[in-house]
PDB file of N, CA and C in Angstrom:
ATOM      1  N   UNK A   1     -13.848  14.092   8.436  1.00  0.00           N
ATOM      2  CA  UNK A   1     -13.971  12.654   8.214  1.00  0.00           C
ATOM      3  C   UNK A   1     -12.761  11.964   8.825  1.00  0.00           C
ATOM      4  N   UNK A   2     -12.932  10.800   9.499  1.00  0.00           N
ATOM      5  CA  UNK A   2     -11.943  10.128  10.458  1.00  0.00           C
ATOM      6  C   UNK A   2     -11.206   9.281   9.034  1.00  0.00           C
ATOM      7  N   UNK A   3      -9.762   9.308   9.386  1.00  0.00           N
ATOM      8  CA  UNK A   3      -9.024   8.781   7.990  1.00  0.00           C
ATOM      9  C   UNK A   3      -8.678   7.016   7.995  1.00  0.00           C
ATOM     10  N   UNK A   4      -9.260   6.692   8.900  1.00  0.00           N
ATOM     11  CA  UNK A   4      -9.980   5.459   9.735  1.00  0.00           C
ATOM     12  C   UNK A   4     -11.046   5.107   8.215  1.00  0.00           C
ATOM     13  N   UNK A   5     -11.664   5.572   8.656  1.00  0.00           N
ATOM     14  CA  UNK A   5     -13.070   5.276   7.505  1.00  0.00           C
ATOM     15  C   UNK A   5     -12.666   5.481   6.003  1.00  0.00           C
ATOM     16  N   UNK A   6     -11.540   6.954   5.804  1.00  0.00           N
ATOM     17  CA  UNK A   6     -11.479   6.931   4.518  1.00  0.00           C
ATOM     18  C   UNK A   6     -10.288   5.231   3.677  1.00  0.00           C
ATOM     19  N   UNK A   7      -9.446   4.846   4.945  1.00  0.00           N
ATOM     20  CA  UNK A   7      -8.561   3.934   4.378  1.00  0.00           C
ATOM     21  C   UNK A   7      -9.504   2.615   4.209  1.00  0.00           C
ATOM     22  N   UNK A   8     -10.501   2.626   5.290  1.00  0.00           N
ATOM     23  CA  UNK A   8     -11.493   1.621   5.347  1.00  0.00           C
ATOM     24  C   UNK A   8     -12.432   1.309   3.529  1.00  0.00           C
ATOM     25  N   UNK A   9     -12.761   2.762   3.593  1.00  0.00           N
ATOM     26  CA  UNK A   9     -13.715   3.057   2.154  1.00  0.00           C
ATOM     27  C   UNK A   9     -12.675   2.150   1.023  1.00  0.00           C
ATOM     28  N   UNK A  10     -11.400   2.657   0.949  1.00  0.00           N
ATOM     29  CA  UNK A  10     -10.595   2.434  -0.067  1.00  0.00           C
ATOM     30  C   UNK A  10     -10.242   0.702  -0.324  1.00  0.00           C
ATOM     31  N   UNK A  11     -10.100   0.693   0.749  1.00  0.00           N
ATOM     32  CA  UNK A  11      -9.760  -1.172   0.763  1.00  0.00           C
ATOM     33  C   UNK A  11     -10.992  -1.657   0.311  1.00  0.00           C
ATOM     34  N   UNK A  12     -12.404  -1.302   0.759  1.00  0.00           N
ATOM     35  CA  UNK A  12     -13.513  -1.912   0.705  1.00  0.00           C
ATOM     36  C   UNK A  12     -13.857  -1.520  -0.969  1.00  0.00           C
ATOM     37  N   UNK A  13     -13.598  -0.500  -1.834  1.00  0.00           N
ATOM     38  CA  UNK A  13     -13.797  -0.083  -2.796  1.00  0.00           C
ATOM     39  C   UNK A  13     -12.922  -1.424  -3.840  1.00  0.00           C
ATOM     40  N   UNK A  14     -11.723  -1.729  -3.525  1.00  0.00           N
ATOM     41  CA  UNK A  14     -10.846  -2.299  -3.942  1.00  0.00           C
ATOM     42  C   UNK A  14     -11.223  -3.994  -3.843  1.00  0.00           C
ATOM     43  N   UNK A  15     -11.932  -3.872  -2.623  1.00  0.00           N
ATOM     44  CA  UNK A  15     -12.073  -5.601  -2.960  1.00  0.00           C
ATOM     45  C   UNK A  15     -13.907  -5.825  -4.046  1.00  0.00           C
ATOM     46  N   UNK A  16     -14.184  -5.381  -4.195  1.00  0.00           N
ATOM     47  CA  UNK A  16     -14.676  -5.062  -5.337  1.00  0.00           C
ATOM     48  C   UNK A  16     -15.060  -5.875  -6.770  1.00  0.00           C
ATOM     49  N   UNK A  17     -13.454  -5.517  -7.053  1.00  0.00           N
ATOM     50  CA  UNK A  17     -13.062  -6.439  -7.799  1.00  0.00           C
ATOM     51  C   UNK A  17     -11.806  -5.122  -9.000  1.00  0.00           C
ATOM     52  N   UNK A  18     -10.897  -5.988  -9.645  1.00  0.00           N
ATOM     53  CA  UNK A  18     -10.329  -5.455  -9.995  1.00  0.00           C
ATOM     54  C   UNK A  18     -10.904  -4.910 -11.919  1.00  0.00           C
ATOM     55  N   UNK A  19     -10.680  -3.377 -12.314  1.00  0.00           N
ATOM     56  CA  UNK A  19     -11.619  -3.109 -13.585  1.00  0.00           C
ATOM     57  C   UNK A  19     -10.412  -2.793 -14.438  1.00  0.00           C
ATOM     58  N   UNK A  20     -10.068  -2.532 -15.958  1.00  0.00           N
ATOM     59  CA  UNK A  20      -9.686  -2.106 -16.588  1.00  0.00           C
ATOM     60  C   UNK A  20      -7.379  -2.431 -16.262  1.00  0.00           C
ATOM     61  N   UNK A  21      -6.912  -1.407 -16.581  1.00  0.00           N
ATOM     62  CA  UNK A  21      -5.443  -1.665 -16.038  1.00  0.00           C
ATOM     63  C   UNK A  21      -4.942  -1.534 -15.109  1.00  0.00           C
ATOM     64  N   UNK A  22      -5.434  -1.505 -13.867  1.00  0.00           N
ATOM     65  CA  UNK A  22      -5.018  -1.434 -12.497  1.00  0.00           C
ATOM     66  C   UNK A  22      -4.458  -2.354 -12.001  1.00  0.00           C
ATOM     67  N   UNK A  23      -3.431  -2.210 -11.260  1.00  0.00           N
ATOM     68  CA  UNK A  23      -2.613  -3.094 -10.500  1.00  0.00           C
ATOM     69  C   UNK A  23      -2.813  -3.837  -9.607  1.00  0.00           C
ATOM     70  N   UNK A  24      -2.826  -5.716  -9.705  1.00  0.00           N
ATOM     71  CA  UNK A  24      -3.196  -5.957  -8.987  1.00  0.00           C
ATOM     72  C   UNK A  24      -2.114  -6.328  -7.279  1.00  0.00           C
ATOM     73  N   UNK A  25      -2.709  -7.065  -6.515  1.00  0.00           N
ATOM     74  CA  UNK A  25      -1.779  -7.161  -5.335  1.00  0.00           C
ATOM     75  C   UNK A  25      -0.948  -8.737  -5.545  1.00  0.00           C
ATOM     76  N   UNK A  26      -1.198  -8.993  -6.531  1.00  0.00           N
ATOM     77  CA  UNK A  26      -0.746 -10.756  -7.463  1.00  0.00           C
ATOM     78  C   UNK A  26       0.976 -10.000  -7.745  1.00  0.00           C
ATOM     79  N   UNK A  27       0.255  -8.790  -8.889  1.00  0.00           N
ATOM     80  CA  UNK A  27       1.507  -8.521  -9.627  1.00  0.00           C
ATOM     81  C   UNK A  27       2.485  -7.571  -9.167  1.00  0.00           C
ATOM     82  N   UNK A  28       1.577  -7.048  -8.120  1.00  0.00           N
ATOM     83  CA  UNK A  28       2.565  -6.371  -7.384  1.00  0.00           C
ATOM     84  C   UNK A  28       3.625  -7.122  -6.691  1.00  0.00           C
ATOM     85  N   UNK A  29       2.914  -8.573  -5.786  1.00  0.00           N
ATOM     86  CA  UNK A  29       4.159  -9.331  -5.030  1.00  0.00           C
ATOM     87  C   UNK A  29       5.426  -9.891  -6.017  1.00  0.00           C
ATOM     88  N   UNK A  30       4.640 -10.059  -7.245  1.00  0.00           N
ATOM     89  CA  UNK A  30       5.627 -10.933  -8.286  1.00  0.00           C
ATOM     90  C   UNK A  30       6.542  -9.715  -8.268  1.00  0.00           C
ATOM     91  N   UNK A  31       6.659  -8.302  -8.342  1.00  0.00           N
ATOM     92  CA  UNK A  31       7.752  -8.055  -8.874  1.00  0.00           C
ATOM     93  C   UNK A  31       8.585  -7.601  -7.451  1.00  0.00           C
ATOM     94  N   UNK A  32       7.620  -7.236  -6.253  1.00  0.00           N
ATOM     95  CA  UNK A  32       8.473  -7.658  -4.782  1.00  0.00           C
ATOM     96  C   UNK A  32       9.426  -8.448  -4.984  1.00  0.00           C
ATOM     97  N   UNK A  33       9.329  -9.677  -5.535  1.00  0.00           N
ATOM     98  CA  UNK A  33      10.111 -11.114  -4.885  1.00  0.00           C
ATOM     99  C   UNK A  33      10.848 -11.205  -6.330  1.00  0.00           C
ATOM    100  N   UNK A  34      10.570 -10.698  -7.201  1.00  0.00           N
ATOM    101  CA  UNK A  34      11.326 -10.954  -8.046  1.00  0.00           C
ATOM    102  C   UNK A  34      13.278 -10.150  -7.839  1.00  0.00           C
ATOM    103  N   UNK A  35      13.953 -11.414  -8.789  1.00  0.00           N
ATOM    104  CA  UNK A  35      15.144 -11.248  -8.342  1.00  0.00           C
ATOM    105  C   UNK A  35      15.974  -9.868  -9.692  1.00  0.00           C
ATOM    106  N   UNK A  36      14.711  -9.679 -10.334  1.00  0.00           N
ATOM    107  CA  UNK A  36      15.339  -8.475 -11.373  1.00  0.00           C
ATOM    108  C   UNK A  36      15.211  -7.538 -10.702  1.00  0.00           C
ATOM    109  N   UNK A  37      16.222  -5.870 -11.130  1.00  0.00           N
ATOM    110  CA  UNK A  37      16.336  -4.948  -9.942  1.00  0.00           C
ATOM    111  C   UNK A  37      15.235  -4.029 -10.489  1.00  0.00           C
ATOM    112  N   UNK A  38      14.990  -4.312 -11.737  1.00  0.00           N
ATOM    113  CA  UNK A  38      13.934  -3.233 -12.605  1.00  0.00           C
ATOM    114  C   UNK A  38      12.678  -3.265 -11.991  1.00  0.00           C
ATOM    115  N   UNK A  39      12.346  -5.219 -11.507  1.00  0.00           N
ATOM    116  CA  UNK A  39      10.916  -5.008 -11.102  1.00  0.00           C
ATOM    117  C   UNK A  39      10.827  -4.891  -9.567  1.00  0.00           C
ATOM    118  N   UNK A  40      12.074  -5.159  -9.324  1.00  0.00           N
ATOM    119  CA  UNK A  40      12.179  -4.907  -7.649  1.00  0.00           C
ATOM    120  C   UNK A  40      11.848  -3.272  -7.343  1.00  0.00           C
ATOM    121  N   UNK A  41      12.304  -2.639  -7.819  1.00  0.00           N
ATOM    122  CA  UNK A  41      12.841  -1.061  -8.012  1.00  0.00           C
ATOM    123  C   UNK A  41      11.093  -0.244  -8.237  1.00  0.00           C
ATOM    124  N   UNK A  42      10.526  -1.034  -9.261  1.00  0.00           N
ATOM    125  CA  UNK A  42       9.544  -0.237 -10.067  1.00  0.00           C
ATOM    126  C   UNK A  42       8.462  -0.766  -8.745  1.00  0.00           C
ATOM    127  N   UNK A  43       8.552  -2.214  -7.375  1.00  0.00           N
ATOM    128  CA  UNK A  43       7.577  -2.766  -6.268  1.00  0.00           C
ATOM    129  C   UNK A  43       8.322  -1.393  -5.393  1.00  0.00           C
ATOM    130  N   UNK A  44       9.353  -1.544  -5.456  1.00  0.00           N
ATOM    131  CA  UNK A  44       9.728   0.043  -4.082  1.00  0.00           C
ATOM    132  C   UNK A  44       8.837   1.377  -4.743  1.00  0.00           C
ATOM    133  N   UNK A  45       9.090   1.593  -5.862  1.00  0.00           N
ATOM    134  CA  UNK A  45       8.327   2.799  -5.797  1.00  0.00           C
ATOM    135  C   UNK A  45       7.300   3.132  -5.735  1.00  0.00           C
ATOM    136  N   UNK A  46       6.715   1.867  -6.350  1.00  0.00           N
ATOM    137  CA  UNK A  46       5.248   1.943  -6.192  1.00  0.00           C
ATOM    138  C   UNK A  46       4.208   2.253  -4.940  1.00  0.00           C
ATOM    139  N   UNK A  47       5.123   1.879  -3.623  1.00  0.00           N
ATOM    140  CA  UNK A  47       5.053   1.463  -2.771  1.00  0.00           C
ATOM    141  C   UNK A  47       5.132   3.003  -1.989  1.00  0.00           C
ATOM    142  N   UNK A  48       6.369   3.371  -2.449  1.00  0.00           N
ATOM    143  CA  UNK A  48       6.189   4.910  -1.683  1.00  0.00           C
ATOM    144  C   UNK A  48       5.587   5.785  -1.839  1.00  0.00           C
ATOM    145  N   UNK A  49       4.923   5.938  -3.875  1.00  0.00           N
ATOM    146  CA  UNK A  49       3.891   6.564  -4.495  1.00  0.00           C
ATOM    147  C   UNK A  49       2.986   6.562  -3.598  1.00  0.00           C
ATOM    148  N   UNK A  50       2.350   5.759  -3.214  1.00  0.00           N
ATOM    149  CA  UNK A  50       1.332   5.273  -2.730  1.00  0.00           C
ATOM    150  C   UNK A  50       1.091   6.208  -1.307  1.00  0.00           C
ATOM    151  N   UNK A  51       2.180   5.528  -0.816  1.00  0.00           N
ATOM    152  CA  UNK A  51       2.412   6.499   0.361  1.00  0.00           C
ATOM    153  C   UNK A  51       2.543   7.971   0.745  1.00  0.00           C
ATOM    154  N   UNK A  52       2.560   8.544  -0.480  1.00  0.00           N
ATOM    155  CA  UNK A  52       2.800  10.217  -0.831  1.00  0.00           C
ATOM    156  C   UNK A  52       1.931  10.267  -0.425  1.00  0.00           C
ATOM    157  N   UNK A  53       1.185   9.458  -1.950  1.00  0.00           N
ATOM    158  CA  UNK A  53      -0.249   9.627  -2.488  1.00  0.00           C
ATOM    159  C   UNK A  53      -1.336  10.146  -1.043  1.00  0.00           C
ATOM    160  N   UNK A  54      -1.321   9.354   0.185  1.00  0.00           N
ATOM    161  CA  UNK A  54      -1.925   9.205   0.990  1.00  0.00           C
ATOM    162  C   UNK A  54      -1.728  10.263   1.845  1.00  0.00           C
ATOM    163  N   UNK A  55      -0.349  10.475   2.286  1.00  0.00           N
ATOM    164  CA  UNK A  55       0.021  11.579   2.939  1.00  0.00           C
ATOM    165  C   UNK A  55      -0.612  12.684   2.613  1.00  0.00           C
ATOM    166  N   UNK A  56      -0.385  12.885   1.412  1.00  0.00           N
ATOM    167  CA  UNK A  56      -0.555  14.487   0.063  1.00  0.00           C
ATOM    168  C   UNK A  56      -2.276  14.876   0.536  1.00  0.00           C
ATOM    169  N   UNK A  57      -2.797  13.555  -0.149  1.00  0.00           N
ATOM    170  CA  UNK A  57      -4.629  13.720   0.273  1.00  0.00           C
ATOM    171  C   UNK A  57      -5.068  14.411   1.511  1.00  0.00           C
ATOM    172  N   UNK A  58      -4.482  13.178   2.869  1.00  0.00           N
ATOM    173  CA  UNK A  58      -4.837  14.148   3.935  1.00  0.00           C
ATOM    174  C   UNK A  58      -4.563  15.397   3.849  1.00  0.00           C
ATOM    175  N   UNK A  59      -3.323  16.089   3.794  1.00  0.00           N
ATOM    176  CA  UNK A  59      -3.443  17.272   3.802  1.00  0.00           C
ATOM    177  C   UNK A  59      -4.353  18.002   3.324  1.00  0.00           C
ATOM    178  N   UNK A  60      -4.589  17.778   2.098  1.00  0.00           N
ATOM    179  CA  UNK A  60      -5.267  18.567   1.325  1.00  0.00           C
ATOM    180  C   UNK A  60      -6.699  18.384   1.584  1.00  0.00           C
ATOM    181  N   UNK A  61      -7.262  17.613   2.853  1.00  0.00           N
ATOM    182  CA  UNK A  61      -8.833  17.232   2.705  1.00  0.00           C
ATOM    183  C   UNK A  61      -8.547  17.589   4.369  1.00  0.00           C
ATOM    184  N   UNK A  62      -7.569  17.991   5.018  1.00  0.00           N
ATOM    185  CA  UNK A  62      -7.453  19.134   6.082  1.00  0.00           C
ATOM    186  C   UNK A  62      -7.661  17.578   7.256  1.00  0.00           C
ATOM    187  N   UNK A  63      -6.731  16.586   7.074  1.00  0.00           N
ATOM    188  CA  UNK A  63      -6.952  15.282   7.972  1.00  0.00           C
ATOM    189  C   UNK A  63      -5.660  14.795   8.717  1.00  0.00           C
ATOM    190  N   UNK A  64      -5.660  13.716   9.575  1.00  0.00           N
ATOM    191  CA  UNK A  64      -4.732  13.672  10.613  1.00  0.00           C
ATOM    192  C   UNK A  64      -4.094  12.599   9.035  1.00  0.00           C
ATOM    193  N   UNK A  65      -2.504  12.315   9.362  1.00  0.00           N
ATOM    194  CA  UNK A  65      -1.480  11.288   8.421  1.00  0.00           C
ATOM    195  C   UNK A  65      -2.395  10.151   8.680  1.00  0.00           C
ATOM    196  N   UNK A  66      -2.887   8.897   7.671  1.00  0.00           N
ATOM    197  CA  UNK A  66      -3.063   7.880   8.006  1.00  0.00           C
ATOM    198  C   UNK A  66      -1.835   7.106   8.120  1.00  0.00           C
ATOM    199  N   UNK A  67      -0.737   7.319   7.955  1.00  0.00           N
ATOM    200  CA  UNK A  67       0.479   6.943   8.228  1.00  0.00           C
ATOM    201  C   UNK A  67       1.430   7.725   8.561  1.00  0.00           C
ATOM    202  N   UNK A  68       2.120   6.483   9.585  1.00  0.00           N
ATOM    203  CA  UNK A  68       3.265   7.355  10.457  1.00  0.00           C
ATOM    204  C   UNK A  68       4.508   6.237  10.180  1.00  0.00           C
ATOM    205  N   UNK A  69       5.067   6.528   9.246  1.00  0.00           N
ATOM    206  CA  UNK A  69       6.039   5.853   9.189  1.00  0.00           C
ATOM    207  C   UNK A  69       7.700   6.569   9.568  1.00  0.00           C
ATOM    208  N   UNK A  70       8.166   5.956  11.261  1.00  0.00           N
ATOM    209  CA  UNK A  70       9.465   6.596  11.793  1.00  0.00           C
ATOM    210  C   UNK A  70      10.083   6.563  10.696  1.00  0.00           C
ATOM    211  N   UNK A  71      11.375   7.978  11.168  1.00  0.00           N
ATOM    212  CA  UNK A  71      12.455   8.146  10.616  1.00  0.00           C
ATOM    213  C   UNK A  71      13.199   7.277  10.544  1.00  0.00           C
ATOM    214  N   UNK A  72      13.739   6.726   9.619  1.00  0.00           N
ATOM    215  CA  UNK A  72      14.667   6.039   9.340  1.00  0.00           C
ATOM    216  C   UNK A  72      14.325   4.474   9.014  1.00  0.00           C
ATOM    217  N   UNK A  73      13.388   4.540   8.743  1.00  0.00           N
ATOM    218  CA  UNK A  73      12.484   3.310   8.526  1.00  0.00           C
ATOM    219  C   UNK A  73      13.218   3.523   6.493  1.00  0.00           C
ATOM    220  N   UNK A  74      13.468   2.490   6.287  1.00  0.00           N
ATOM    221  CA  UNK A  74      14.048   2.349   4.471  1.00  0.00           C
ATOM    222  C   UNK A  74      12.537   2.148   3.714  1.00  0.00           C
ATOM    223  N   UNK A  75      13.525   2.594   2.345  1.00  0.00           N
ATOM    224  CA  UNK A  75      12.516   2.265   1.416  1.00  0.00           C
ATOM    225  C   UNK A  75      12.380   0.239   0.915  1.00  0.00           C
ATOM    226  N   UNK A  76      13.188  -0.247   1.661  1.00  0.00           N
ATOM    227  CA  UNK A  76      13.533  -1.608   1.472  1.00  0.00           C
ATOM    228  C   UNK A  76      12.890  -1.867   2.330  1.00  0.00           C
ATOM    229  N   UNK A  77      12.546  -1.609   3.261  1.00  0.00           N
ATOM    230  CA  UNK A  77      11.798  -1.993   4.691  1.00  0.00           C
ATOM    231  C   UNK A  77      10.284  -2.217   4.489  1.00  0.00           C
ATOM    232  N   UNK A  78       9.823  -1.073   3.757  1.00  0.00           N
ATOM    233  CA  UNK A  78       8.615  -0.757   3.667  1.00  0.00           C
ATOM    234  C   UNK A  78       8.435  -1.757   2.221  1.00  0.00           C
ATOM    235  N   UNK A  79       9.000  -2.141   1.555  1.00  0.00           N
ATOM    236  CA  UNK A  79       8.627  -3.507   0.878  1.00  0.00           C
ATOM    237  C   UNK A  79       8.467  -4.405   1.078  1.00  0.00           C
ATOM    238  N   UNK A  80       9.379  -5.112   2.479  1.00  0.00           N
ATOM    239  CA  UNK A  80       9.254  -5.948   2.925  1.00  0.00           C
ATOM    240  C   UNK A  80       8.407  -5.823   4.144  1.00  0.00           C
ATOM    241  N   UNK A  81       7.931  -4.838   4.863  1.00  0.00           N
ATOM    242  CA  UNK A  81       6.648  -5.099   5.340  1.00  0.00           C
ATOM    243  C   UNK A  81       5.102  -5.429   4.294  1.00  0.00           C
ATOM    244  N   UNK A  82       5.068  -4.293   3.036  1.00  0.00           N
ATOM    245  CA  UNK A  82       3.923  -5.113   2.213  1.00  0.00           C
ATOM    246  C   UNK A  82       4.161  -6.200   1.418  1.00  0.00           C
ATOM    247  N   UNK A  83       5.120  -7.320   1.366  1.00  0.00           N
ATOM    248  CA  UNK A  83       5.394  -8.517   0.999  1.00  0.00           C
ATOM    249  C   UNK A  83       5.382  -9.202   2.182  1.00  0.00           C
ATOM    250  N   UNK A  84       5.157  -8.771   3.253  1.00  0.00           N
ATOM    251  CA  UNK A  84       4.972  -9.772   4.689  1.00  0.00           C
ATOM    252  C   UNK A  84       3.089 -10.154   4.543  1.00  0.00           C
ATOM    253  N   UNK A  85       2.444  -8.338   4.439  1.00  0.00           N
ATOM    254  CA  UNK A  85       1.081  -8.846   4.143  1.00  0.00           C
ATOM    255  C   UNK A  85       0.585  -9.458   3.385  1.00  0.00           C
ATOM    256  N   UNK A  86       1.075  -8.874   2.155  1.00  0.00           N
ATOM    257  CA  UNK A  86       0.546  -9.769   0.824  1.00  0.00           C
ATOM    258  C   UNK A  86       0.638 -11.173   1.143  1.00  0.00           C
ATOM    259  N   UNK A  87       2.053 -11.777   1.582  1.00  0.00           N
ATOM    260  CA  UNK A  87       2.063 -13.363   1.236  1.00  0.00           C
ATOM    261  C   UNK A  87       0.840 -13.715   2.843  1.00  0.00           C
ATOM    262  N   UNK A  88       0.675 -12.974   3.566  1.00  0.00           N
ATOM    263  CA  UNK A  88      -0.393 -13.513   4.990  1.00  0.00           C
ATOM    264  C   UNK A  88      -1.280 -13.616   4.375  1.00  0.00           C
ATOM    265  N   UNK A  89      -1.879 -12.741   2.740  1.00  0.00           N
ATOM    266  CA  UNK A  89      -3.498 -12.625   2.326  1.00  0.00           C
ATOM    267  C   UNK A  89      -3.651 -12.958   1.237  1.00  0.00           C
ATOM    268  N   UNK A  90      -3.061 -14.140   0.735  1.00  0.00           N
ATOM    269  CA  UNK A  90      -3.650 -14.639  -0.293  1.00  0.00           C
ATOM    270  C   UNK A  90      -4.478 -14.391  -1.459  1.00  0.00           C
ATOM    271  N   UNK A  91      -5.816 -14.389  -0.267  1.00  0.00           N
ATOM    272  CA  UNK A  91      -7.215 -14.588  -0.256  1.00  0.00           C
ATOM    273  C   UNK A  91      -7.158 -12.910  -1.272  1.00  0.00           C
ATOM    274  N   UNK A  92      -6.178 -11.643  -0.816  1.00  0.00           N
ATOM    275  CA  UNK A  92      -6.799 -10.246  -1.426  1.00  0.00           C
ATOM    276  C   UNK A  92      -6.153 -10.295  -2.462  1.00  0.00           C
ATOM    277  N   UNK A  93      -4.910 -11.095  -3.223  1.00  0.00           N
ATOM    278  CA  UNK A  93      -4.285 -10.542  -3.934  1.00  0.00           C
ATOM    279  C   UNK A  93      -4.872  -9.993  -5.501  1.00  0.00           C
ATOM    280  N   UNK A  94      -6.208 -10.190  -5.501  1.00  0.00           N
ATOM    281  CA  UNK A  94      -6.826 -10.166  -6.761  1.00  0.00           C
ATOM    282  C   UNK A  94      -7.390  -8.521  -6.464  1.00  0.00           C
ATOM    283  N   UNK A  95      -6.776  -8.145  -5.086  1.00  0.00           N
ATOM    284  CA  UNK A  95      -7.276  -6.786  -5.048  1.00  0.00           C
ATOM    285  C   UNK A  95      -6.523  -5.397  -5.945  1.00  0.00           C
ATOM    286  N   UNK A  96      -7.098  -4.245  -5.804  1.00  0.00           N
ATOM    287  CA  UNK A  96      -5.978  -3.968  -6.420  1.00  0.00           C
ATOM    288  C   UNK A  96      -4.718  -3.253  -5.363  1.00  0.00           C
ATOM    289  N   UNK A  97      -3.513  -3.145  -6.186  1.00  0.00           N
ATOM    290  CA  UNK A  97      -2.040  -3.072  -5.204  1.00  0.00           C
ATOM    291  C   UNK A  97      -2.262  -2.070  -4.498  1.00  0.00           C
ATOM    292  N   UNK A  98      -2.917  -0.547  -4.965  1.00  0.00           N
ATOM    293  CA  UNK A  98      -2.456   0.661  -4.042  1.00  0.00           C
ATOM    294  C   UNK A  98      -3.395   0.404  -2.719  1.00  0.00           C
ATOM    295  N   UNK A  99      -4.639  -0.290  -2.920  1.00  0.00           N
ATOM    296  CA  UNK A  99      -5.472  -0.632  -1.696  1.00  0.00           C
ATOM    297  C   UNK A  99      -4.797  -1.234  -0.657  1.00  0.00           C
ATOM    298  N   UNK A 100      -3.911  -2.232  -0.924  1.00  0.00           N
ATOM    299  CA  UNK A 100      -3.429  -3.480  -0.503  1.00  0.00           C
ATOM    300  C   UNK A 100      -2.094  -2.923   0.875  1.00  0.00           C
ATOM    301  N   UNK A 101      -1.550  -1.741  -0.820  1.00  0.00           N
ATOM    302  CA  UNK A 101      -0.156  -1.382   0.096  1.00  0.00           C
ATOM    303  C   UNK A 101      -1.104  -0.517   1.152  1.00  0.00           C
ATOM    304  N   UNK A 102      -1.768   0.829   1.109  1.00  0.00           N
ATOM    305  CA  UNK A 102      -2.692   1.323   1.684  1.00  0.00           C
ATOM    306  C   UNK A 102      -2.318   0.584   3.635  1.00  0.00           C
ATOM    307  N   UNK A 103      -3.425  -0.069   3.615  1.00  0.00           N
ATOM    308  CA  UNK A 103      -3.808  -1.397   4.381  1.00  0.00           C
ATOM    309  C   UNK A 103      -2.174  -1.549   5.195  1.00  0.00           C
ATOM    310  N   UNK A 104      -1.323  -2.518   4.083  1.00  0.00           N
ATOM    311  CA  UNK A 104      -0.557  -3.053   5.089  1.00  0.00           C
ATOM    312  C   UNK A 104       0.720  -1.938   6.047  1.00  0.00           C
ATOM    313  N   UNK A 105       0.832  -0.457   4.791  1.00  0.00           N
ATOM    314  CA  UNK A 105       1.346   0.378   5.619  1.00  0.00           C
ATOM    315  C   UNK A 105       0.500   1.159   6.927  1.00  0.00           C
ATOM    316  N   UNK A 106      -0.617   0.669   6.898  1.00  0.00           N
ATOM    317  CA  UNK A 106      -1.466   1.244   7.855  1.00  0.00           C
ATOM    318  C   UNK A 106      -1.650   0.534   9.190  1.00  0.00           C
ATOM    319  N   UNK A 107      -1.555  -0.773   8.698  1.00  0.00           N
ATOM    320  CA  UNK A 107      -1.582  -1.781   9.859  1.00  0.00           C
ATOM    321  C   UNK A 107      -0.279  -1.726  10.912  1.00  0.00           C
ATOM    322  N   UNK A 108       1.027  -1.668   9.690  1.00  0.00           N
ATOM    323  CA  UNK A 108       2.084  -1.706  10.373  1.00  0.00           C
ATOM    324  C   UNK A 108       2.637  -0.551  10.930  1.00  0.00           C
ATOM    325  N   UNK A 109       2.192   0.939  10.506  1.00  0.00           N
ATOM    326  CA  UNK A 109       2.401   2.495  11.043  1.00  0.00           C
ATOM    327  C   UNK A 109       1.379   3.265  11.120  1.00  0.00           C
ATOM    328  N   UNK A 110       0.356   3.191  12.135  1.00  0.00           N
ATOM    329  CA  UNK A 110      -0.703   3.761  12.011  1.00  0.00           C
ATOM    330  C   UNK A 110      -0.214   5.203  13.292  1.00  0.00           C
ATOM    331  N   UNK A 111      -0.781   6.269  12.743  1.00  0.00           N
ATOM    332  CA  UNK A 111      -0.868   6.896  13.865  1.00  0.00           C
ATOM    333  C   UNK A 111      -1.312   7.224  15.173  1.00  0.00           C
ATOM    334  N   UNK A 112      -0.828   7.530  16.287  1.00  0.00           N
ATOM    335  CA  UNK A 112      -1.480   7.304  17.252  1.00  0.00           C
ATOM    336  C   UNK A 112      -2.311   8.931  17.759  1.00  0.00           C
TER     337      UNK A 112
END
């Protein structure tokens, strides 16, 4: 399966609508931009979870990285690229966050 389609499935699963306690891409930016380090800290990790998360799968479903994020790229970086998308999409933030981050680390490091 092309990991094209599976990031595709996931976003499309996600706009949906959001069910039960899942995170949305609202509350995720609030604690991006927020100036406390707890919720800043708890938007970075979330952020790289995510990114395991994605890495980990392919492997294990025998698929190319849907992300290629260079060396030396920060964990501060990669927040402020999904707080660049979020505030461009408005329109998704009712999606939920891991879709969202998904997406914008994909847009901005996709593999070639």
């Amino acid at each position: 399966m092309n990991i094209k389609v599976v990031v595709f499935a996931l976003v499309m699963t996600a706009s949906m609508g959001v069910q039960g306690a899942w995170l949305t891409g609202g509350q995720l930016l609030e604690d991006c931009e927020s100036e406390n380090y707890f919720e800043k800290g708890s938007c970075t990790g979330y952020i790289e979870g995510v990114d395991d998360s994605a890495v980990t799968l392919a492997h294990w479903e025998g698929l190319a990285e849907p992300i290629c994020i260079p060396g030396g790229v920060t964990s501060g970086q990669l927040r402020l690229v999904v707080m660049k998308h979020l505030n461009k999409h408005p329109e998704e933030l009712h999606m939920t966050a891991s879709s969202l981050v998904l997406k914008a680390l994909f847009e901005a490091f996709p593999c070639e």
